[in-house]
N, C-alpha and C. Protein backbone atom coordinates (compact mmCIF):
# COMPACT_ATOMS: atom_id res chain seq x y z
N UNK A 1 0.83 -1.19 0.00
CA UNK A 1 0.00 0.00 0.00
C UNK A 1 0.87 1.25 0.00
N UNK A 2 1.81 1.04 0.74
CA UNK A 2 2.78 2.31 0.73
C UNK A 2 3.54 2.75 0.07
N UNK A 3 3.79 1.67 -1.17
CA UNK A 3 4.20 1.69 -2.42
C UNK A 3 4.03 1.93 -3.37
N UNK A 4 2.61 1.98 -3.33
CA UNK A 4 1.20 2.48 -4.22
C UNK A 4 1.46 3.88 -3.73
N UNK A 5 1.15 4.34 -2.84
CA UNK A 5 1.52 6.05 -2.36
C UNK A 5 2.68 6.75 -3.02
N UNK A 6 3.18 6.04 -2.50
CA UNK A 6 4.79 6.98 -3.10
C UNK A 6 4.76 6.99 -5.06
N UNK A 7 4.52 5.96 -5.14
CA UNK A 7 4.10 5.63 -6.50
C UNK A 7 3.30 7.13 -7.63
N UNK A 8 2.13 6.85 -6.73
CA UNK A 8 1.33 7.87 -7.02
C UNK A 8 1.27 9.41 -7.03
N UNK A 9 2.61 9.74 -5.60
CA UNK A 9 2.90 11.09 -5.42
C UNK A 9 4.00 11.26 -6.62
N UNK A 10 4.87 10.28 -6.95
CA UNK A 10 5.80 10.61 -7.58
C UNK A 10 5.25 10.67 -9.25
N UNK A 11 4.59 10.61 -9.50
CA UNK A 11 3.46 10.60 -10.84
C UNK A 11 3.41 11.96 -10.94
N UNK A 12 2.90 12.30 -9.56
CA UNK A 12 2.06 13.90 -9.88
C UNK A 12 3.63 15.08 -9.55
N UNK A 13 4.24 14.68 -9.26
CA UNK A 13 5.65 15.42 -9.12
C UNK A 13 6.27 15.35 -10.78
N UNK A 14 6.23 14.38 -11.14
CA UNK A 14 7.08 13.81 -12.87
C UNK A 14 5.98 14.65 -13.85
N UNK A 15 4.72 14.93 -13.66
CA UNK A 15 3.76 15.55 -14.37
C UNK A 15 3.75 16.97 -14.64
N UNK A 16 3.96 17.15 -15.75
CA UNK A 16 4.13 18.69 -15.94
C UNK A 16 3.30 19.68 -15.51
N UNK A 17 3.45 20.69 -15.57
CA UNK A 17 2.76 22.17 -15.29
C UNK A 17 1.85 21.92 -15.79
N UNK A 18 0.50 21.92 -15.97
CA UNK A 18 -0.46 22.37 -16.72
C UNK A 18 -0.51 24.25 -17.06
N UNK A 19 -0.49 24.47 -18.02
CA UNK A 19 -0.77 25.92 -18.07
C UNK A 19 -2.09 26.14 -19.58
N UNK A 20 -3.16 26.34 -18.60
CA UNK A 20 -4.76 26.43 -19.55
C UNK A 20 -4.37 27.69 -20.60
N UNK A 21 -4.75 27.37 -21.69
CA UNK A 21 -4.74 28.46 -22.59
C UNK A 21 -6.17 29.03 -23.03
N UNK A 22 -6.37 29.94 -23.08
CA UNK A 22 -8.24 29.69 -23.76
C UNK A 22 -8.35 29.21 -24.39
N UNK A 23 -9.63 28.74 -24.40
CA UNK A 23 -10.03 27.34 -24.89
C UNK A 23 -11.87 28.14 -26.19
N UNK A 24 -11.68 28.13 -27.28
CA UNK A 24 -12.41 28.37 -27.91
C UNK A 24 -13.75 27.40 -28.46
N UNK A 25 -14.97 27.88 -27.48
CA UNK A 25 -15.67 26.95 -27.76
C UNK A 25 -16.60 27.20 -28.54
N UNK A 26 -16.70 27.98 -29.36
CA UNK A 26 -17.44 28.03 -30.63
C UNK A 26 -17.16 29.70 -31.55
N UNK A 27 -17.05 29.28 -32.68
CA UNK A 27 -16.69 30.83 -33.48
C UNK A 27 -17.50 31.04 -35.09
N UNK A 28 -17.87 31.84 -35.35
CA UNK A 28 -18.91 31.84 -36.59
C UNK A 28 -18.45 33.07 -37.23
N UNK A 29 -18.21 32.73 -38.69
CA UNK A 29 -18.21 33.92 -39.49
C UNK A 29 -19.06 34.22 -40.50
N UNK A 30 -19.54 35.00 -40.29
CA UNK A 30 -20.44 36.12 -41.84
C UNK A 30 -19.98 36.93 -43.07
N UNK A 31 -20.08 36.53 -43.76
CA UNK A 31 -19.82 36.94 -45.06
C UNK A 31 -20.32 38.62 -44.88
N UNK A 32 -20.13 39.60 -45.24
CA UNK A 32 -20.80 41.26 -45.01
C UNK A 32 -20.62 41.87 -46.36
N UNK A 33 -20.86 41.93 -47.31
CA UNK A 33 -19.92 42.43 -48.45
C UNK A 33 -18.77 42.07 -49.05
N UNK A 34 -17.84 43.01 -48.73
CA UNK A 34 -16.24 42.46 -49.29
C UNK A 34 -15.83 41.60 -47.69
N UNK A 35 -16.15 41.91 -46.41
CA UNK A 35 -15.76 42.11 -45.87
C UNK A 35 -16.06 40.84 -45.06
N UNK A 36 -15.42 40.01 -43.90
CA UNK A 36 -16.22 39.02 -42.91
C UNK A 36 -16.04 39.41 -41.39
N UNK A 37 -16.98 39.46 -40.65
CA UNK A 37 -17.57 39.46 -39.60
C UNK A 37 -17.36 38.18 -38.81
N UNK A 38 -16.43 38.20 -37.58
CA UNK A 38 -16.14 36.90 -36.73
C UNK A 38 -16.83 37.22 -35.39
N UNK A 39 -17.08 36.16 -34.42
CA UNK A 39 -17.95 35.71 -33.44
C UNK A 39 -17.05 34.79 -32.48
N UNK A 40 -16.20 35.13 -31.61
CA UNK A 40 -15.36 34.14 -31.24
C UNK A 40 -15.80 34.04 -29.61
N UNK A 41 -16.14 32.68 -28.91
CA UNK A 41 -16.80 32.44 -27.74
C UNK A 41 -15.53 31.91 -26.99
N UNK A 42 -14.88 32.55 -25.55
CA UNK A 42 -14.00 31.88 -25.20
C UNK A 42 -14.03 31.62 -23.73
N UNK A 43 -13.24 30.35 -23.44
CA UNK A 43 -13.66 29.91 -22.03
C UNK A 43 -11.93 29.96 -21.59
N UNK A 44 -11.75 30.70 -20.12
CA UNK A 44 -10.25 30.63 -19.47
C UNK A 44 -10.46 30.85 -18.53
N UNK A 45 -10.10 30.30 -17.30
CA UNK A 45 -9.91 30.50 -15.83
C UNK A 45 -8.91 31.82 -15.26
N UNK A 46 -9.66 33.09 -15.80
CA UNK A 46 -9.05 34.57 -15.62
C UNK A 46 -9.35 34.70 -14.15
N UNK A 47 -7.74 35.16 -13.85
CA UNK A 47 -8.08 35.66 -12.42
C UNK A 47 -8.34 36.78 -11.97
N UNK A 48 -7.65 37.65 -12.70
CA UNK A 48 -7.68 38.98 -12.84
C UNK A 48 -7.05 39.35 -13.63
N UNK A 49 -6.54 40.59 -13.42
CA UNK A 49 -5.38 41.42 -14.04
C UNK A 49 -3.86 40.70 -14.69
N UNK A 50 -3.72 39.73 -13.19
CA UNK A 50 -2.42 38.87 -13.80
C UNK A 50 -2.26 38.10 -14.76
N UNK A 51 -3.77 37.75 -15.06
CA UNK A 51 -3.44 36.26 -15.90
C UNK A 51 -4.95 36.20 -16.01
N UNK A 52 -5.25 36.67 -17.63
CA UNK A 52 -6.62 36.57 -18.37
C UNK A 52 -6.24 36.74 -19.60
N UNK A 53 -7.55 35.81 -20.63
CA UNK A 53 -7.24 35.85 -21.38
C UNK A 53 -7.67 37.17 -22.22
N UNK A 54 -6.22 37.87 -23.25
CA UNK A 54 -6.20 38.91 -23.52
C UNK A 54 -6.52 39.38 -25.11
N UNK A 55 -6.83 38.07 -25.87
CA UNK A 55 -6.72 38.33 -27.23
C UNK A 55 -7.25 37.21 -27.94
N UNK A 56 -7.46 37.35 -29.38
CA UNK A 56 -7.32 36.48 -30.32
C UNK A 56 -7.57 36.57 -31.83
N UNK A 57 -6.99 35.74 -32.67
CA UNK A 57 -6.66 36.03 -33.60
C UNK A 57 -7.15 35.41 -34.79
N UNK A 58 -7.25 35.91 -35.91
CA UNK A 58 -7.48 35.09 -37.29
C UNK A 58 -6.76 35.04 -38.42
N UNK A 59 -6.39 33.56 -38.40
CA UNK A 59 -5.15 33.25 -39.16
C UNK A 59 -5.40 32.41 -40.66
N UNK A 60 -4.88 32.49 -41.40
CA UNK A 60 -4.93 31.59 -43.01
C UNK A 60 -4.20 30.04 -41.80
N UNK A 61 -4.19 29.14 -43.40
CA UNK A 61 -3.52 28.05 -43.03
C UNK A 61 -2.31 27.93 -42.98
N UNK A 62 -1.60 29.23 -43.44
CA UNK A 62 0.12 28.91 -43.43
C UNK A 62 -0.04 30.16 -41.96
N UNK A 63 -0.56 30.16 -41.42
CA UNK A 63 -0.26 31.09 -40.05
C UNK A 63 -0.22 32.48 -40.36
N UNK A 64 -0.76 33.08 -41.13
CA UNK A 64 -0.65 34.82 -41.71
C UNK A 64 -1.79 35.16 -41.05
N UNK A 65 -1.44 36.24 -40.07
CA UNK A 65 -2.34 36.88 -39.16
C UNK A 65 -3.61 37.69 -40.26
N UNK A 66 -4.91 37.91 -40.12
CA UNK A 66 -5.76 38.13 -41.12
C UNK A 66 -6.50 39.40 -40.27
N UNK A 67 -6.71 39.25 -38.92
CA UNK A 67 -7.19 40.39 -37.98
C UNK A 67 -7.22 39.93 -36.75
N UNK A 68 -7.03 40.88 -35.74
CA UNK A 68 -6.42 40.77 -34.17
C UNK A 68 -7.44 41.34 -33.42
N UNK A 69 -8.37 40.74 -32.56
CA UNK A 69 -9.35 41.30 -31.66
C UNK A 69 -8.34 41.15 -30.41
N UNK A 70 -8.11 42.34 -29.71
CA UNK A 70 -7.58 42.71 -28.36
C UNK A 70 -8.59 42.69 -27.27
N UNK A 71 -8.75 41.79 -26.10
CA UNK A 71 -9.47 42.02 -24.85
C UNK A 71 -8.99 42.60 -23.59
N UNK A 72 -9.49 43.75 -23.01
CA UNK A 72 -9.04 44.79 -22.73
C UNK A 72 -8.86 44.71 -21.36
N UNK A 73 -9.55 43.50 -21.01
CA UNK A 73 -9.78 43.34 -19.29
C UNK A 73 -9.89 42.10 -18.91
N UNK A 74 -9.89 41.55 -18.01
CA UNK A 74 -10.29 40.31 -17.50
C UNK A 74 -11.71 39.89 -17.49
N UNK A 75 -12.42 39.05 -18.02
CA UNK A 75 -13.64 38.57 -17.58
C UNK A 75 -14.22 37.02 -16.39
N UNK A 76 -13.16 37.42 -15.14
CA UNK A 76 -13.27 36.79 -13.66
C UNK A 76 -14.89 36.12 -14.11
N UNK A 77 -15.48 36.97 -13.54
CA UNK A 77 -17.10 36.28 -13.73
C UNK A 77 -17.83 36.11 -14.68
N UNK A 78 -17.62 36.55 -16.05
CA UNK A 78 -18.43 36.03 -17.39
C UNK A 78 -17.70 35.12 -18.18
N UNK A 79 -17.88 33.75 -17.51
CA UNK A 79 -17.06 33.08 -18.69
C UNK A 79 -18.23 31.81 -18.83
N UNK A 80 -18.35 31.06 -20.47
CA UNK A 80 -16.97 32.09 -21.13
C UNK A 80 -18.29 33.14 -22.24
N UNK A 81 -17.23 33.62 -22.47
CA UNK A 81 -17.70 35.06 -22.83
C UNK A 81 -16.99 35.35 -24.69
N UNK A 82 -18.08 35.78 -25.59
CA UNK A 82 -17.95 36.25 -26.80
C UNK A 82 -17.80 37.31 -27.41
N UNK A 83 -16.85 37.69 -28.02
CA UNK A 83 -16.56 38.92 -28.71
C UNK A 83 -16.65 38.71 -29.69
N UNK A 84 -16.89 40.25 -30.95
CA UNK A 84 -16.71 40.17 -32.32
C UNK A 84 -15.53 40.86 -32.74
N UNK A 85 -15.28 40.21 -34.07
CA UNK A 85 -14.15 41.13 -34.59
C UNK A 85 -14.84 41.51 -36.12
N UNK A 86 -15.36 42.55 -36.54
CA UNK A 86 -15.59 42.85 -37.80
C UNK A 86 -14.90 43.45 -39.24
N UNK A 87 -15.20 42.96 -40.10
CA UNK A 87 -14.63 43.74 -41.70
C UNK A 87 -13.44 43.28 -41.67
N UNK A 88 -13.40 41.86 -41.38
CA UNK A 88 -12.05 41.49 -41.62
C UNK A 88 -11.87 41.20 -43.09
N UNK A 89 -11.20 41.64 -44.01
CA UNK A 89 -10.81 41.45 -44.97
C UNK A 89 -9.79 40.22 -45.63
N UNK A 90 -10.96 39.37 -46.42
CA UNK A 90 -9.52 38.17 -46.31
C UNK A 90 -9.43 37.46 -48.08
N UNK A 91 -8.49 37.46 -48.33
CA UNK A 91 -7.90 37.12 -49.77
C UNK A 91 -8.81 36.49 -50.27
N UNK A 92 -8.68 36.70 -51.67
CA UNK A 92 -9.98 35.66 -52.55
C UNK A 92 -9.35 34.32 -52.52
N UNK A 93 -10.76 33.51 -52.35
CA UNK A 93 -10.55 32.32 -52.57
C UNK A 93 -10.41 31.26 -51.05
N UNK A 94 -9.83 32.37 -50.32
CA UNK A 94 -9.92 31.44 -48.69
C UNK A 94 -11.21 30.75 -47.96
N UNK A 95 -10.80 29.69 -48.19
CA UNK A 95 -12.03 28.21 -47.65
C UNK A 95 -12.36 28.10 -46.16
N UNK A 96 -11.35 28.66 -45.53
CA UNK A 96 -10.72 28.55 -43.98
C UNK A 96 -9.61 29.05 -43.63
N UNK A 97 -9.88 29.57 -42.41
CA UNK A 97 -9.26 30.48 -41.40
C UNK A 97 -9.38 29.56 -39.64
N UNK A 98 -8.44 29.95 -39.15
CA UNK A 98 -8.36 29.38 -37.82
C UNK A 98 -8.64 30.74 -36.99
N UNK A 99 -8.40 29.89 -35.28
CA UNK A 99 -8.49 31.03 -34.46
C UNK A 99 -6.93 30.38 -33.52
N UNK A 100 -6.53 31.70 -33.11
CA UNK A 100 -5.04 31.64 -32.14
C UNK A 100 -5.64 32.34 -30.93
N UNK A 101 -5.23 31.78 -30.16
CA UNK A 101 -5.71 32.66 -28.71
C UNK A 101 -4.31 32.94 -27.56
N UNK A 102 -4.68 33.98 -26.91
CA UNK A 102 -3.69 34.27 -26.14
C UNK A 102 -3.98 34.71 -24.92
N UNK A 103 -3.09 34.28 -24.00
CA UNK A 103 -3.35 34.77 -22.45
C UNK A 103 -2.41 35.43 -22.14
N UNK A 104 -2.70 36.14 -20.93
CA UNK A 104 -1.51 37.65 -20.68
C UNK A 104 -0.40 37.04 -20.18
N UNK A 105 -0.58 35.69 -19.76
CA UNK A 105 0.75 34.43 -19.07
C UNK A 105 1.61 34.05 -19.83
N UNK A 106 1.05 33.58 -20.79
CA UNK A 106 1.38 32.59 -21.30
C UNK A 106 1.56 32.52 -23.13
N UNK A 107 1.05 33.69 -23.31
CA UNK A 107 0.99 34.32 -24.36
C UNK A 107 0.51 33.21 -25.73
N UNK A 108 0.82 33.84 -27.09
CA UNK A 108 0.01 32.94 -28.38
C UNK A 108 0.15 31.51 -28.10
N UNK A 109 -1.00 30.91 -28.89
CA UNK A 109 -1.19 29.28 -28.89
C UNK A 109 -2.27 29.45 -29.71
N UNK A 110 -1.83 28.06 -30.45
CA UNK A 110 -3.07 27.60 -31.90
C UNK A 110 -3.94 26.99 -31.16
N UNK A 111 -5.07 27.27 -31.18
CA UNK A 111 -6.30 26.65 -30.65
C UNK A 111 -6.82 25.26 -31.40
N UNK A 112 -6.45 25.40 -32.36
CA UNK A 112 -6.47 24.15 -32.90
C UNK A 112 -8.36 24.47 -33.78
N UNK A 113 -8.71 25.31 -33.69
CA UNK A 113 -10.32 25.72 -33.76
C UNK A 113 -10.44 26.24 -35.01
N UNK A 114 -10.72 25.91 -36.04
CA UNK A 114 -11.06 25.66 -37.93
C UNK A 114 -12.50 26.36 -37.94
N UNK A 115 -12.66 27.24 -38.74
CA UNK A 115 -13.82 27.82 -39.01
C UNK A 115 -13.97 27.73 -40.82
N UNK A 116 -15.04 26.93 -41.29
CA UNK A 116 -14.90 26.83 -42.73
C UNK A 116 -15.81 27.93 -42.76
N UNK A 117 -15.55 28.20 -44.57
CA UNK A 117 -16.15 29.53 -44.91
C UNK A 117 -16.72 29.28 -46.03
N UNK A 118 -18.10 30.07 -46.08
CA UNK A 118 -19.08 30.00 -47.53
C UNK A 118 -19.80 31.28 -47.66
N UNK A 119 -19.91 31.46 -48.41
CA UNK A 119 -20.74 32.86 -48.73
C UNK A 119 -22.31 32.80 -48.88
């Protein structure tokens, strides 16, 4: 049994940091004219000031930044919580765009979050 213990503490010692990045749980874009209109919903364990999530981004598939919504404050108690980014302008012919998110910690990370596109 006591072997099993030590076992088990030494697991969670060998186990890395976890460090949460926001986590994007749903994002929608609108076609507007020339122009597209994004909807990005994000969930992060903001504590405050030190460490919230502060941004995010829309990227092509080779990683070319397309438009940058900045969040200006912490949202402690509304999570998770949706912003827009509008008139983003994006090259003819693009099928899909991702989202990158960033925390004031820990800074950029690919969310891994694919938004296909149709007019």
């Amino acid at each position: 049994m006591k072997t099993s213990a030590h076992f088990a503490a030494l697991l969670l010692l060998a186990a890395p940091a976890f460090a949460e990045s926001p986590k994007v749980t749903k994002a929608v874009a609108k076609s507007t004219g020339m122009g597209w209109n994004f909807s990005v919903t994000l969930e992060h364990p903001d504590t405050g000031w030190d460490h919230y999530a502060d941004g995010w981004e829309i990227v092509d598939n080779t990683g070319k930044v397309l438009g940058t919504r900045i969040l200006h404050h912490p949202h402690v108690e509304e999570q998770p919580f949706t912003r827009s980014l509008n008139n983003v302008m994006l090259p003819d012919g693009t099928r899909e765009v991702f989202v990158r998110v960033k925390c004031s910690e820990h800074g950029w990370k690919d969310s891994g979050y694919k938004i296909s596109l149709s007019r």
